[in-house]
C-alpha atoms as a PDB file:
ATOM      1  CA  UNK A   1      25.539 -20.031  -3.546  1.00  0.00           C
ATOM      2  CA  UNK A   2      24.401 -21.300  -0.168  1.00  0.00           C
ATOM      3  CA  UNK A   3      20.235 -21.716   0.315  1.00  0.00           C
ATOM      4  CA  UNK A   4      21.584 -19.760   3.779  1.00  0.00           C
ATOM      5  CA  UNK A   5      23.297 -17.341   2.916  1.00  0.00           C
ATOM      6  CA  UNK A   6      20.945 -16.012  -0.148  1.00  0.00           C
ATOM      7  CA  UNK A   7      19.173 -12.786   0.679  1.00  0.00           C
ATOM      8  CA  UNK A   8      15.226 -12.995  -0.441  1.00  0.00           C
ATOM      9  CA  UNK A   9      13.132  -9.643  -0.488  1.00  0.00           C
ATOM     10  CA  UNK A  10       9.344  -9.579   0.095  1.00  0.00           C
ATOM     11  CA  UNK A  11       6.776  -7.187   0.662  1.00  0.00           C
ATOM     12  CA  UNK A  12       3.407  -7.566   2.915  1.00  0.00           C
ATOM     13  CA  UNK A  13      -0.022  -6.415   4.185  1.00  0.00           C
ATOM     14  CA  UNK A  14      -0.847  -6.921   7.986  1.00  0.00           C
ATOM     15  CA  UNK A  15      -4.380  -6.540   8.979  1.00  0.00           C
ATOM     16  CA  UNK A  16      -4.127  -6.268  12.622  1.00  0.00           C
ATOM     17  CA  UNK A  17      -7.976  -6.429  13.077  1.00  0.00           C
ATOM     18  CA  UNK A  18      -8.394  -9.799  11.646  1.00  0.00           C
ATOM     19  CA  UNK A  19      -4.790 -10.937  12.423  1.00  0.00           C
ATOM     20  CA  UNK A  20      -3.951 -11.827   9.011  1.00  0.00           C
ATOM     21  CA  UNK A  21      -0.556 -11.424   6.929  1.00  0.00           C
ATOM     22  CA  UNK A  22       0.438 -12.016   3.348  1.00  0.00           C
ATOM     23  CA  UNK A  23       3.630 -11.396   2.256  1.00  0.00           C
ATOM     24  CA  UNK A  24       4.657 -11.246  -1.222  1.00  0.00           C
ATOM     25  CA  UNK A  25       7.576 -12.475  -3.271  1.00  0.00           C
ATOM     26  CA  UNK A  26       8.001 -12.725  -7.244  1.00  0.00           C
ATOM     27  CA  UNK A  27       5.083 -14.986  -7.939  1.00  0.00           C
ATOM     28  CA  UNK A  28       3.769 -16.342  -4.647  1.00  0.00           C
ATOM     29  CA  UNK A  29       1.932 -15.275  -2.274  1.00  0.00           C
ATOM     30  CA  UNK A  30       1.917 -16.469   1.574  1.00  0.00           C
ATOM     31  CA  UNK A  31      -0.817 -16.124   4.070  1.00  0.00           C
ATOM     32  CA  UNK A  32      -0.845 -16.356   7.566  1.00  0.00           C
ATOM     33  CA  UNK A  33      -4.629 -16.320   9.706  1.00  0.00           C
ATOM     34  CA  UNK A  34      -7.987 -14.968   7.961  1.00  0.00           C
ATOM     35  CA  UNK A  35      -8.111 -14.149   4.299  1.00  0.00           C
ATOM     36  CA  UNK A  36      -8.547 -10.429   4.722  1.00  0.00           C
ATOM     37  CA  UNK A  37      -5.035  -9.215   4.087  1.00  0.00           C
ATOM     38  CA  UNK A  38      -4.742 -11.231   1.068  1.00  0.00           C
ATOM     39  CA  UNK A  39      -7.839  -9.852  -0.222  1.00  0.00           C
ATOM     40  CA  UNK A  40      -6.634  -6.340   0.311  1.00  0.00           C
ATOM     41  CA  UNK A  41      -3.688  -6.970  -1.524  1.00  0.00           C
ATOM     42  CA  UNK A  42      -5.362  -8.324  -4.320  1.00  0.00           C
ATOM     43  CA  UNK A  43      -8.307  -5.479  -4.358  1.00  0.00           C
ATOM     44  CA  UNK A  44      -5.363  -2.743  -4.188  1.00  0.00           C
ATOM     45  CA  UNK A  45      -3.257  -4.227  -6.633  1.00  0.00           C
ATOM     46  CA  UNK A  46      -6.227  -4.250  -9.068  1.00  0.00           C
ATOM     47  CA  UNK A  47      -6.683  -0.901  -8.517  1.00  0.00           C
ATOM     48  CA  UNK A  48      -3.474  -0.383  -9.220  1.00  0.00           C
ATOM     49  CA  UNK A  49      -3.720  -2.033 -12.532  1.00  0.00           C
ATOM     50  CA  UNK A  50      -6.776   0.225 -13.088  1.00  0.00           C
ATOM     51  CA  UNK A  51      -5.389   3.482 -12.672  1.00  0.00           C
ATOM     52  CA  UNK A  52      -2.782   2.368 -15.218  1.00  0.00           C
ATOM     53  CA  UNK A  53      -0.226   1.166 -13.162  1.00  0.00           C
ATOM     54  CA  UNK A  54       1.586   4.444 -11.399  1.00  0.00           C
ATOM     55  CA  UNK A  55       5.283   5.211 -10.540  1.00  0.00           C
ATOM     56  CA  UNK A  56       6.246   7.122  -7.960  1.00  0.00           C
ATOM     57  CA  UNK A  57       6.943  10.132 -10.318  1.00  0.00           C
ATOM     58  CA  UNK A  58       3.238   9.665 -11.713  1.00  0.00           C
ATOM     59  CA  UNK A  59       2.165  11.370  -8.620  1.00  0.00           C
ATOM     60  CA  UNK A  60       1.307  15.133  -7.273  1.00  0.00           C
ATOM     61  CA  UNK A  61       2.073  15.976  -3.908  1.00  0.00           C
ATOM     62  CA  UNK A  62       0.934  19.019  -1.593  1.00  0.00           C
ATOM     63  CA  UNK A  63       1.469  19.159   1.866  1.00  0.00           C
ATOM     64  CA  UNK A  64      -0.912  20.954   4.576  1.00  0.00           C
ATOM     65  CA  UNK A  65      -1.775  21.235   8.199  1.00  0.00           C
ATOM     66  CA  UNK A  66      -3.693  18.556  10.221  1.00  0.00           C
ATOM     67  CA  UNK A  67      -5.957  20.904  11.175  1.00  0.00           C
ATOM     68  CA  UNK A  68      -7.077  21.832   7.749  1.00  0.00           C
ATOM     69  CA  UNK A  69      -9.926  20.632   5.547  1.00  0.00           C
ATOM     70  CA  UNK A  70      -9.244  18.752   2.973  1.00  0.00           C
ATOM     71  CA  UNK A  71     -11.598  16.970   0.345  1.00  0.00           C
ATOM     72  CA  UNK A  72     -10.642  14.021  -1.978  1.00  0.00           C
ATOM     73  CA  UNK A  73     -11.635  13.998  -5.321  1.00  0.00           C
ATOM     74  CA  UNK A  74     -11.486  10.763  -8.020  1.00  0.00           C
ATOM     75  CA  UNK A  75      -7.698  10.258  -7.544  1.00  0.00           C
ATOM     76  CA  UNK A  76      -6.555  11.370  -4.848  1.00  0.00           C
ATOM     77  CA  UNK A  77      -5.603  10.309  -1.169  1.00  0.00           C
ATOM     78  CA  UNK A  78      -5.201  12.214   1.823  1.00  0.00           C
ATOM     79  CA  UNK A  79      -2.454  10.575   4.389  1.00  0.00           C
ATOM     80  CA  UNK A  80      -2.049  12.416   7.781  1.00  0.00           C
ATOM     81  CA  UNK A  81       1.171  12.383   9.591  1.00  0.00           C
ATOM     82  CA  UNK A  82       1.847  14.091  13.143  1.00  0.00           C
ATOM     83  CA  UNK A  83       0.774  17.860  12.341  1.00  0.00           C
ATOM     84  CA  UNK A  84       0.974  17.796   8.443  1.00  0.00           C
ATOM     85  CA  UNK A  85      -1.660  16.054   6.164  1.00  0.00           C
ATOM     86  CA  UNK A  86      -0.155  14.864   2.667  1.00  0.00           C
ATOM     87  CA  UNK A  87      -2.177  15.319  -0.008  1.00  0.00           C
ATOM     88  CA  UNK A  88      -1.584  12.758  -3.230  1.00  0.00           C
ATOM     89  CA  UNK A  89      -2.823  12.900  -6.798  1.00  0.00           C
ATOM     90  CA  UNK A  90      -2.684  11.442  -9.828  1.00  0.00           C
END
């Protein structure tokens, strides 16, 4: 197969603050500016690791509105979008 023509697939962190990129593939990493979104990558992922490595299915979802109060306890992340709030748990 062409080197042209082959399709690659990576995945990234962009910290616009300290305009730095990494962007993952298989085994390598690539950064681009400061160090601070590869060391975001690399504190998440070990996180990650330490909540036993989740799927997607692994997680509990309930959905509110913005304008509610919401608290966060152990595992669980709050992630507001527009006029709903998503709470996620493990």
């Amino acid at each position: 197969m062409n080197a042209e023509t082959t399709e690659q697939h990576y995945f990234g962190v962009w910290d616009r603050e300290h305009a730095s990129l990494v962007l993952a593939r298989d085994d390598e990493l690539i950064s681009y500016g400061s160090a601070a979104a590869t060391e975001r990558l690399l504190r998440d992922v070990h996180q990650w690791i330490d909540l036993g490595m989740p799927a997607a299915a692994s997680f509990r979802l309930h959905v509110y509105p913005s304008d509610r109060q919401l608290v966060t306890h152990g595992d669980q992340w709050v992630v507001k979008r527009g006029q709903s709030q998503f709470l996620w748990s493990l």
